[in-house]
C-alpha atoms as a PDB file:
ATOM      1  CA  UNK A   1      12.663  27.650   4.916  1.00  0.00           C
ATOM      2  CA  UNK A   2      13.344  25.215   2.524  1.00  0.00           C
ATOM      3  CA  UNK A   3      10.193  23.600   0.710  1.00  0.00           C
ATOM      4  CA  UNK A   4       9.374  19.881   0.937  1.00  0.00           C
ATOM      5  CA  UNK A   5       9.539  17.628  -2.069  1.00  0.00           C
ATOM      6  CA  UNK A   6       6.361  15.217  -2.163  1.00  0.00           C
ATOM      7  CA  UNK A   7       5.906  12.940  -4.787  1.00  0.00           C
ATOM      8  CA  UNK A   8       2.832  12.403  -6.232  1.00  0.00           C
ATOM      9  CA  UNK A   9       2.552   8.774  -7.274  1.00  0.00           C
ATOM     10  CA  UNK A  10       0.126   5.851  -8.238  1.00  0.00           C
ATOM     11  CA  UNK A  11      -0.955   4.215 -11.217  1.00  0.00           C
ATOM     12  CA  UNK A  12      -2.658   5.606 -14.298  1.00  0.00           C
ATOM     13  CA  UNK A  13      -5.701   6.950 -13.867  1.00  0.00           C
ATOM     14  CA  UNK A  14      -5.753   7.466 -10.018  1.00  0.00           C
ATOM     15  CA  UNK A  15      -5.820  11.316 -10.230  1.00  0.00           C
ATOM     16  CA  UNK A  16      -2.535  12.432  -9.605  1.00  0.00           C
ATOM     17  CA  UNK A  17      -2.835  15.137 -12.248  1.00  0.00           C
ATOM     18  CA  UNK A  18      -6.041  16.174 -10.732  1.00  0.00           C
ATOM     19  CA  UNK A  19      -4.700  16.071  -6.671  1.00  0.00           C
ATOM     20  CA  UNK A  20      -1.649  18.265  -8.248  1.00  0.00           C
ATOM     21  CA  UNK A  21      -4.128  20.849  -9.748  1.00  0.00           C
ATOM     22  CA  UNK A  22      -6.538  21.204  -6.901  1.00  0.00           C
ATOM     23  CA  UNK A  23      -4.017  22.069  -5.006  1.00  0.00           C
ATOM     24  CA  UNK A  24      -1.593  23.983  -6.671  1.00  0.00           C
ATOM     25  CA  UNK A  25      -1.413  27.696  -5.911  1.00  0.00           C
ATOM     26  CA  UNK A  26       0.669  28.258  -8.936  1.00  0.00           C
ATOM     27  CA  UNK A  27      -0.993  27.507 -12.120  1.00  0.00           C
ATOM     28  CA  UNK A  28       0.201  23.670 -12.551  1.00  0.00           C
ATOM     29  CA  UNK A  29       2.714  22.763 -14.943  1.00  0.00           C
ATOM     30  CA  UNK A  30       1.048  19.527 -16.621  1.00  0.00           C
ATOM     31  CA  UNK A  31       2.862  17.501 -19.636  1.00  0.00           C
ATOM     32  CA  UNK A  32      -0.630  15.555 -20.711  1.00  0.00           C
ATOM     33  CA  UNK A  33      -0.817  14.227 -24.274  1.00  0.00           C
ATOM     34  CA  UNK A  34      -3.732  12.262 -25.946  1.00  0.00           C
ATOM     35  CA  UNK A  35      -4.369   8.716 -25.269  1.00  0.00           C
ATOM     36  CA  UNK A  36      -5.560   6.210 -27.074  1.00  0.00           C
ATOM     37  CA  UNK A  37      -4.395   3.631 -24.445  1.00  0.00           C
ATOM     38  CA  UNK A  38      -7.520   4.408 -21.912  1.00  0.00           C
ATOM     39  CA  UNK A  39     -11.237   4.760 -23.365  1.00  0.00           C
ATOM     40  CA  UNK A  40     -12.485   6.861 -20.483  1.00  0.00           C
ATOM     41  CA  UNK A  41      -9.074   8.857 -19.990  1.00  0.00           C
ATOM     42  CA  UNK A  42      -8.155  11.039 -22.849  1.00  0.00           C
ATOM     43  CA  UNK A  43      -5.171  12.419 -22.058  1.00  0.00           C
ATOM     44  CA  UNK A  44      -2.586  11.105 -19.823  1.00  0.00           C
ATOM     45  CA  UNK A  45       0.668  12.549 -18.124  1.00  0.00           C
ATOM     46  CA  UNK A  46       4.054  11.739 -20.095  1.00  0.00           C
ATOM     47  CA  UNK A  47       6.536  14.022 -17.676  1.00  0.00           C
ATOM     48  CA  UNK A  48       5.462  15.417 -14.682  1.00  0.00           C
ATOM     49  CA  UNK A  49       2.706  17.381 -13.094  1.00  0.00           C
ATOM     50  CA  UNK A  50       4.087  20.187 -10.770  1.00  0.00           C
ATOM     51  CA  UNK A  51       2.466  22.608  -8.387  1.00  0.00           C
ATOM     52  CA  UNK A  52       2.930  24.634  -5.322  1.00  0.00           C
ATOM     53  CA  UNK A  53       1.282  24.827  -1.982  1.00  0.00           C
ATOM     54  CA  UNK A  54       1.240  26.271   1.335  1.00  0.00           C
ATOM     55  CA  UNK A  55       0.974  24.010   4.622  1.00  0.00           C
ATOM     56  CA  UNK A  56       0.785  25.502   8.173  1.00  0.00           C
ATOM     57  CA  UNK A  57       3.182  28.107   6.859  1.00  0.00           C
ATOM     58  CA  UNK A  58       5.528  25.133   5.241  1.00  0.00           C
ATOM     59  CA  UNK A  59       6.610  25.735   1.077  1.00  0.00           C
ATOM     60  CA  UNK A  60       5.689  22.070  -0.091  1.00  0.00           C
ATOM     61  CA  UNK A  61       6.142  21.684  -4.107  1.00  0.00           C
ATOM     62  CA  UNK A  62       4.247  18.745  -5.047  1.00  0.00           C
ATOM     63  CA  UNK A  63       5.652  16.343  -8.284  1.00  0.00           C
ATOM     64  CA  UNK A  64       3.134  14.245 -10.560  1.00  0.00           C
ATOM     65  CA  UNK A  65       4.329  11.383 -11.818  1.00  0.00           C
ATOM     66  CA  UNK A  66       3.214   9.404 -14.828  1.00  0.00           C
ATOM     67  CA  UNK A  67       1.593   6.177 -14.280  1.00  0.00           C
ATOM     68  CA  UNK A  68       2.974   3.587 -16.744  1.00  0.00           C
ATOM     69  CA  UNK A  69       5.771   1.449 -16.338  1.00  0.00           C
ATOM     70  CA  UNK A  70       7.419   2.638 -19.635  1.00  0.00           C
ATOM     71  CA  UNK A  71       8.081   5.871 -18.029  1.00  0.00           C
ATOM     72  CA  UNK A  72       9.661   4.208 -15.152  1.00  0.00           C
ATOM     73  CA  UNK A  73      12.886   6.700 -15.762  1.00  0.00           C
ATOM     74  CA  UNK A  74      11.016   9.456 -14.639  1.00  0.00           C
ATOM     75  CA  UNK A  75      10.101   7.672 -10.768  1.00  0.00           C
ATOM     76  CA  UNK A  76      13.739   7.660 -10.748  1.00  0.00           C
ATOM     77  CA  UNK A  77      14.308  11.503 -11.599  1.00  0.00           C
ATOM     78  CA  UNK A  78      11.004  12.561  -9.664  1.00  0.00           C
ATOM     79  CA  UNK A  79      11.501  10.038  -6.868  1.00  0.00           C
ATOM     80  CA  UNK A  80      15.286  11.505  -5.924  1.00  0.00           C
ATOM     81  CA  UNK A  81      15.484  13.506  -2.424  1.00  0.00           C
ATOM     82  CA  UNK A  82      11.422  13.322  -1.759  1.00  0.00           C
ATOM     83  CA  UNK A  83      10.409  13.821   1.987  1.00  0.00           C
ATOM     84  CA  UNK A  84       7.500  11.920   1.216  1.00  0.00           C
ATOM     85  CA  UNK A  85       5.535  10.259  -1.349  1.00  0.00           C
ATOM     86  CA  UNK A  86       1.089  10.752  -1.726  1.00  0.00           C
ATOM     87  CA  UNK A  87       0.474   7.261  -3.349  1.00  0.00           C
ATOM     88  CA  UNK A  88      -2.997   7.542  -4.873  1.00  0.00           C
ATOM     89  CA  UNK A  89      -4.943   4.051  -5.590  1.00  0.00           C
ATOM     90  CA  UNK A  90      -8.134   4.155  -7.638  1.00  0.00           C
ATOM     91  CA  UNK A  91     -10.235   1.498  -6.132  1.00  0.00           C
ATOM     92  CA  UNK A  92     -12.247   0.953  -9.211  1.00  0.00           C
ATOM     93  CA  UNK A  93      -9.422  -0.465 -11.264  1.00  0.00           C
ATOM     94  CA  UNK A  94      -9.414  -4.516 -10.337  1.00  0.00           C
ATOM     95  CA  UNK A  95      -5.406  -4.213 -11.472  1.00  0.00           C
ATOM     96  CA  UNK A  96      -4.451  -1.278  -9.311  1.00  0.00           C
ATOM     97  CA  UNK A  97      -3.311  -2.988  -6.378  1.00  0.00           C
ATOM     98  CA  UNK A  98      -1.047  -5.018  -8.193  1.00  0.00           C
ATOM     99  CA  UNK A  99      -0.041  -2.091 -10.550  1.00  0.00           C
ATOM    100  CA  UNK A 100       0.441  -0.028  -7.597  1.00  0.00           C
ATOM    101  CA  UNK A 101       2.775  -2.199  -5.909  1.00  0.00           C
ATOM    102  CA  UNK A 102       5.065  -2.666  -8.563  1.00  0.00           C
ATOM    103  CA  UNK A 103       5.440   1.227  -8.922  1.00  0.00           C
ATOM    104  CA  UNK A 104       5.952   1.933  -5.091  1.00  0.00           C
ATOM    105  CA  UNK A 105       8.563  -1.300  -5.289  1.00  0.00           C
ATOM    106  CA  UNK A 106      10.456   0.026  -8.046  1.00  0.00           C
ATOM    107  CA  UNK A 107      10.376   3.788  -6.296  1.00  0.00           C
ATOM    108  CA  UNK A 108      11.228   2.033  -2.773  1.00  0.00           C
ATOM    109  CA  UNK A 109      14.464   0.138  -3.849  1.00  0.00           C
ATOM    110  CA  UNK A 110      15.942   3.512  -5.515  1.00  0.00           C
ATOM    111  CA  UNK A 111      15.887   5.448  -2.037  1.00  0.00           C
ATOM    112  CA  UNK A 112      16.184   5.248   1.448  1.00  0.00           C
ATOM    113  CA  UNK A 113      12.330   4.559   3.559  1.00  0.00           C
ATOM    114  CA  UNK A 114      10.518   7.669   3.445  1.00  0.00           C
ATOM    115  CA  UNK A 115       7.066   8.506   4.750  1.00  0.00           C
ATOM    116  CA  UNK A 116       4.133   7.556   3.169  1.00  0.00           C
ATOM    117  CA  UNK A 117       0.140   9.006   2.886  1.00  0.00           C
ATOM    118  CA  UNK A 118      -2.353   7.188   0.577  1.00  0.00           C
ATOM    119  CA  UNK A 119      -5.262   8.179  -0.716  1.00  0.00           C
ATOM    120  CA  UNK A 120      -7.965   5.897  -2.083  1.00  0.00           C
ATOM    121  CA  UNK A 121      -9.842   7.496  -4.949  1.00  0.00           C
ATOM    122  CA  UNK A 122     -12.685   6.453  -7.008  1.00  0.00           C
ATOM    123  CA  UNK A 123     -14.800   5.099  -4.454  1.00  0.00           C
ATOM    124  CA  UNK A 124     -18.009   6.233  -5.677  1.00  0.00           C
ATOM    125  CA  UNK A 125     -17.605   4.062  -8.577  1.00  0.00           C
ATOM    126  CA  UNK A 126     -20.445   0.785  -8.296  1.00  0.00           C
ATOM    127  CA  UNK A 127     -17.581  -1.373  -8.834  1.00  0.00           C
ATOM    128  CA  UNK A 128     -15.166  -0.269  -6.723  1.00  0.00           C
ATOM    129  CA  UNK A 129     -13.183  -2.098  -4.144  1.00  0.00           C
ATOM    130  CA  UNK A 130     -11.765  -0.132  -1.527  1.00  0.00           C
ATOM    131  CA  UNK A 131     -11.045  -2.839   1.174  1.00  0.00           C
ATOM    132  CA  UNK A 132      -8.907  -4.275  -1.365  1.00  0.00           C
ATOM    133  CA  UNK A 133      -6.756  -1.218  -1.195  1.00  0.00           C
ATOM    134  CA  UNK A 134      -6.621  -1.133   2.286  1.00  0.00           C
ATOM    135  CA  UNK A 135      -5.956  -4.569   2.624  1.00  0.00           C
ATOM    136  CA  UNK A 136      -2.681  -4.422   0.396  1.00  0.00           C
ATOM    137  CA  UNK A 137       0.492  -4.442   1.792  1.00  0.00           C
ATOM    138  CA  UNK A 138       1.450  -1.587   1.177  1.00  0.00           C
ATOM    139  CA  UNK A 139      -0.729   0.302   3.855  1.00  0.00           C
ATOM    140  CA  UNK A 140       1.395  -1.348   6.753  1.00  0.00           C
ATOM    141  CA  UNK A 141       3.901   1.282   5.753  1.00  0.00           C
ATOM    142  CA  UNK A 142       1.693   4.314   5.345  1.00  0.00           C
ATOM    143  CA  UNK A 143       1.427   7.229   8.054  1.00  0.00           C
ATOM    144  CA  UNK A 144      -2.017   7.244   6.686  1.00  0.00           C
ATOM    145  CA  UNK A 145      -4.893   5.087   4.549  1.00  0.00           C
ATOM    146  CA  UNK A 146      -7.908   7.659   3.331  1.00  0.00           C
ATOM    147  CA  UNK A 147     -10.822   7.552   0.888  1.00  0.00           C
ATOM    148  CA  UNK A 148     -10.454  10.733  -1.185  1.00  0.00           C
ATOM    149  CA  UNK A 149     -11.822  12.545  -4.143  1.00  0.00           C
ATOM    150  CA  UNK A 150      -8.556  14.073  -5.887  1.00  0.00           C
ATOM    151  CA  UNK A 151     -10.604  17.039  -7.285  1.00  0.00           C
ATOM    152  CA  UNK A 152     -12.041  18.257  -3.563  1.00  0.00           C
ATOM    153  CA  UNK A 153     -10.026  20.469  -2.252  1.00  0.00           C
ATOM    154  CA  UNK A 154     -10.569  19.489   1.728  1.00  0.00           C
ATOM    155  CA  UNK A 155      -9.729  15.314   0.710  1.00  0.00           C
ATOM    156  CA  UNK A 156      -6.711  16.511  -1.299  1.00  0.00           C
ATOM    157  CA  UNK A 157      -5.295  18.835   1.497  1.00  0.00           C
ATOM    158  CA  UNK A 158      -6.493  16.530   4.454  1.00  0.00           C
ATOM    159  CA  UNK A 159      -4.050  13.830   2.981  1.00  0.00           C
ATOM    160  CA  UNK A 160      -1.366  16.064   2.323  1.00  0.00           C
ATOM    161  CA  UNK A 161      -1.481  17.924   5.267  1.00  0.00           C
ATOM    162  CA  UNK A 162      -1.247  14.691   7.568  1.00  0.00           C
ATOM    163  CA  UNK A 163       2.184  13.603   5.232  1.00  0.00           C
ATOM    164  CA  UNK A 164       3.570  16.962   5.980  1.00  0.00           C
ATOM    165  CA  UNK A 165       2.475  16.708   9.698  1.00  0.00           C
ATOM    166  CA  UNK A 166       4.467  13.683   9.859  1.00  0.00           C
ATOM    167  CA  UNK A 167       7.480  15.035   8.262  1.00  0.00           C
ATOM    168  CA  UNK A 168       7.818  17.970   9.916  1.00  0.00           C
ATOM    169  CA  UNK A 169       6.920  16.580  13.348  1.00  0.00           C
ATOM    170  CA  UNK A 170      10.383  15.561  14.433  1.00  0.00           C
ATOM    171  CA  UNK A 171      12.026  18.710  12.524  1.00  0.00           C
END
Protein backbone atom coordinates (compact mmCIF):
# COMPACT_ATOMS: atom_id res chain seq x y z
CA UNK A 1 0.00 0.00 0.00
CA UNK A 2 1.41 3.02 -1.00
CA UNK A 3 1.53 5.90 1.74
CA UNK A 4 -0.27 9.23 1.30
CA UNK A 5 1.61 12.47 0.94
CA UNK A 6 -0.09 15.31 3.17
CA UNK A 7 1.26 18.54 3.32
CA UNK A 8 1.48 20.30 6.26
CA UNK A 9 0.98 23.98 5.56
CA UNK A 10 0.07 27.49 7.07
CA UNK A 11 1.80 30.44 8.06
CA UNK A 12 4.57 30.93 10.60
CA UNK A 13 3.82 30.22 13.80
CA UNK A 14 0.59 28.12 13.37
CA UNK A 15 2.18 24.85 14.67
CA UNK A 16 2.96 22.90 11.85
CA UNK A 17 6.22 21.74 13.42
CA UNK A 18 4.36 20.87 16.49
CA UNK A 19 1.10 18.91 14.53
CA UNK A 20 4.17 17.01 12.62
CA UNK A 21 5.75 15.94 16.00
CA UNK A 22 2.68 14.92 17.89
CA UNK A 23 2.03 12.79 15.49
CA UNK A 24 4.90 11.32 14.10
CA UNK A 25 5.64 7.70 14.97
CA UNK A 26 9.12 8.07 13.71
CA UNK A 27 11.19 10.46 15.56
CA UNK A 28 10.49 13.75 13.31
CA UNK A 29 12.98 15.04 11.07
CA UNK A 30 12.81 18.96 11.89
CA UNK A 31 15.24 21.64 10.06
CA UNK A 32 14.49 24.57 12.90
CA UNK A 33 17.10 27.31 13.25
CA UNK A 34 17.04 30.39 15.63
CA UNK A 35 14.95 33.33 15.00
CA UNK A 36 15.29 36.57 15.63
CA UNK A 37 12.34 37.43 13.29
CA UNK A 38 9.50 36.33 16.04
CA UNK A 39 9.87 37.46 19.87
CA UNK A 40 7.74 34.64 21.21
CA UNK A 41 9.00 31.94 18.57
CA UNK A 42 12.60 31.07 18.87
CA UNK A 43 13.25 28.88 16.38
CA UNK A 44 11.51 28.50 13.18
CA UNK A 45 11.45 25.79 10.31
CA UNK A 46 13.85 26.62 7.22
CA UNK A 47 13.25 23.04 5.21
CA UNK A 48 10.81 20.75 6.15
CA UNK A 49 9.36 18.94 9.08
CA UNK A 50 8.72 15.18 8.29
CA UNK A 51 7.05 12.38 10.16
CA UNK A 52 5.21 9.18 9.86
CA UNK A 53 1.86 7.92 10.90
CA UNK A 54 -0.55 5.23 10.84
CA UNK A 55 -4.37 5.84 9.83
CA UNK A 56 -7.02 3.04 9.89
CA UNK A 57 -4.22 0.81 8.68
CA UNK A 58 -3.23 3.61 5.83
CA UNK A 59 0.99 4.65 5.70
CA UNK A 60 0.41 8.56 5.60
CA UNK A 61 3.95 10.54 5.73
CA UNK A 62 3.17 13.93 6.73
CA UNK A 63 5.54 17.13 5.20
CA UNK A 64 6.08 20.50 7.28
CA UNK A 65 6.47 23.29 5.47
CA UNK A 66 8.09 26.56 6.39
CA UNK A 67 5.96 29.50 6.80
CA UNK A 68 7.57 32.54 5.11
CA UNK A 69 7.21 33.62 1.76
CA UNK A 70 11.04 33.66 1.14
CA UNK A 71 10.99 29.99 1.27
CA UNK A 72 8.28 29.85 -1.21
CA UNK A 73 10.64 27.24 -3.34
CA UNK A 74 10.14 24.75 -0.92
CA UNK A 75 5.80 24.83 -1.26
CA UNK A 76 6.80 24.04 -4.67
CA UNK A 77 9.13 20.93 -3.86
CA UNK A 78 6.88 19.88 -0.76
CA UNK A 79 3.61 20.77 -2.48
CA UNK A 80 4.38 18.25 -5.71
CA UNK A 81 2.07 14.94 -5.85
CA UNK A 82 0.27 15.70 -2.23
CA UNK A 83 -3.14 13.86 -1.75
CA UNK A 84 -3.98 16.48 0.51
CA UNK A 85 -2.88 19.47 2.25
CA UNK A 86 -3.61 20.17 6.62
CA UNK A 87 -3.64 24.06 6.37
CA UNK A 88 -3.16 25.22 9.96
CA UNK A 89 -4.36 29.01 10.80
CA UNK A 90 -3.41 30.50 14.16
CA UNK A 91 -6.32 32.62 15.04
CA UNK A 92 -4.36 34.87 17.26
CA UNK A 93 -2.27 36.39 14.52
CA UNK A 94 -4.58 39.53 13.08
CA UNK A 95 -2.33 38.89 9.62
CA UNK A 96 -2.90 35.18 9.29
CA UNK A 97 -5.80 35.16 7.20
CA UNK A 98 -4.31 37.23 4.75
CA UNK A 99 -0.86 35.47 5.12
CA UNK A 100 -2.58 32.28 4.82
CA UNK A 101 -4.21 32.94 1.68
CA UNK A 102 -1.39 34.01 -0.17
CA UNK A 103 0.47 30.68 0.76
CA UNK A 104 -2.52 28.29 -0.13
CA UNK A 105 -2.80 30.64 -3.55
CA UNK A 106 0.66 30.26 -4.45
CA UNK A 107 0.48 26.23 -3.48
CA UNK A 108 -3.05 26.05 -5.42
CA UNK A 109 -1.88 27.48 -8.86
CA UNK A 110 1.25 24.93 -8.90
CA UNK A 111 -1.13 21.74 -8.82
CA UNK A 112 -4.21 20.34 -9.74
CA UNK A 113 -7.41 20.86 -6.71
CA UNK A 114 -6.68 18.58 -4.02
CA UNK A 115 -8.50 18.03 -0.75
CA UNK A 116 -8.27 20.18 1.96
CA UNK A 117 -8.61 19.90 6.19
CA UNK A 118 -7.94 23.03 8.34
CA UNK A 119 -7.25 23.35 11.58
CA UNK A 120 -7.64 26.53 13.62
CA UNK A 121 -5.04 26.78 16.35
CA UNK A 122 -4.40 29.20 19.03
CA UNK A 123 -7.76 29.73 20.15
CA UNK A 124 -7.16 29.97 23.71
CA UNK A 125 -5.28 33.04 23.14
CA UNK A 126 -7.54 36.40 24.72
CA UNK A 127 -7.05 37.90 21.45
CA UNK A 128 -7.83 35.49 19.19
CA UNK A 129 -10.23 35.55 16.33
CA UNK A 130 -11.43 32.38 15.19
CA UNK A 131 -14.62 33.43 13.22
CA UNK A 132 -12.29 35.32 11.19
CA UNK A 133 -10.71 32.11 10.11
CA UNK A 134 -13.73 30.49 9.43
CA UNK A 135 -15.11 33.21 7.68
CA UNK A 136 -12.16 33.34 5.03
CA UNK A 137 -12.51 32.06 1.83
CA UNK A 138 -10.64 29.62 1.93
CA UNK A 139 -12.93 27.28 4.11
CA UNK A 140 -15.50 27.01 1.13
CA UNK A 141 -12.94 24.60 -0.22
CA UNK A 142 -12.08 22.60 2.86
CA UNK A 143 -13.48 18.94 3.57
CA UNK A 144 -13.23 20.26 7.03
CA UNK A 145 -12.95 23.70 9.39
CA UNK A 146 -11.77 22.63 13.22
CA UNK A 147 -10.46 24.41 16.32
CA UNK A 148 -7.35 22.45 17.32
CA UNK A 149 -4.45 22.44 19.66
CA UNK A 150 -1.42 21.15 17.37
CA UNK A 151 0.34 19.61 20.45
CA UNK A 152 -2.91 17.24 21.56
CA UNK A 153 -2.69 14.30 20.15
CA UNK A 154 -6.73 13.55 19.69
CA UNK A 155 -7.13 17.46 17.76
CA UNK A 156 -4.06 16.63 15.65
CA UNK A 157 -5.28 13.08 14.59
CA UNK A 158 -9.09 14.07 14.49
CA UNK A 159 -8.09 16.55 11.61
CA UNK A 160 -5.93 14.30 9.91
CA UNK A 161 -7.88 11.42 10.11
CA UNK A 162 -11.05 13.20 8.50
CA UNK A 163 -8.42 14.42 5.33
CA UNK A 164 -7.45 10.86 4.97
CA UNK A 165 -11.14 9.70 5.30
CA UNK A 166 -11.84 11.85 2.46
CA UNK A 167 -9.08 10.71 0.33
CA UNK A 168 -9.37 7.35 0.66
CA UNK A 169 -13.17 7.27 0.49
CA UNK A 170 -13.53 6.94 -3.25
CA UNK A 171 -10.22 4.66 -3.48
Amino acid sequence: MKPLKILVTGAVGSGKTTLVATLSEIEPVRTDVESKETPDKPFTTVGLDYGSMTVHDMPVNLFGTPGQERFGYMWDVLGEGVDGIVLLVNASNDSAVADTERLLSHLLTKQEAVPLAVGITHTDVDESHPEQVRAASFTEQAISVDAIDAGVQEDSEALVAALVAHITRDQ
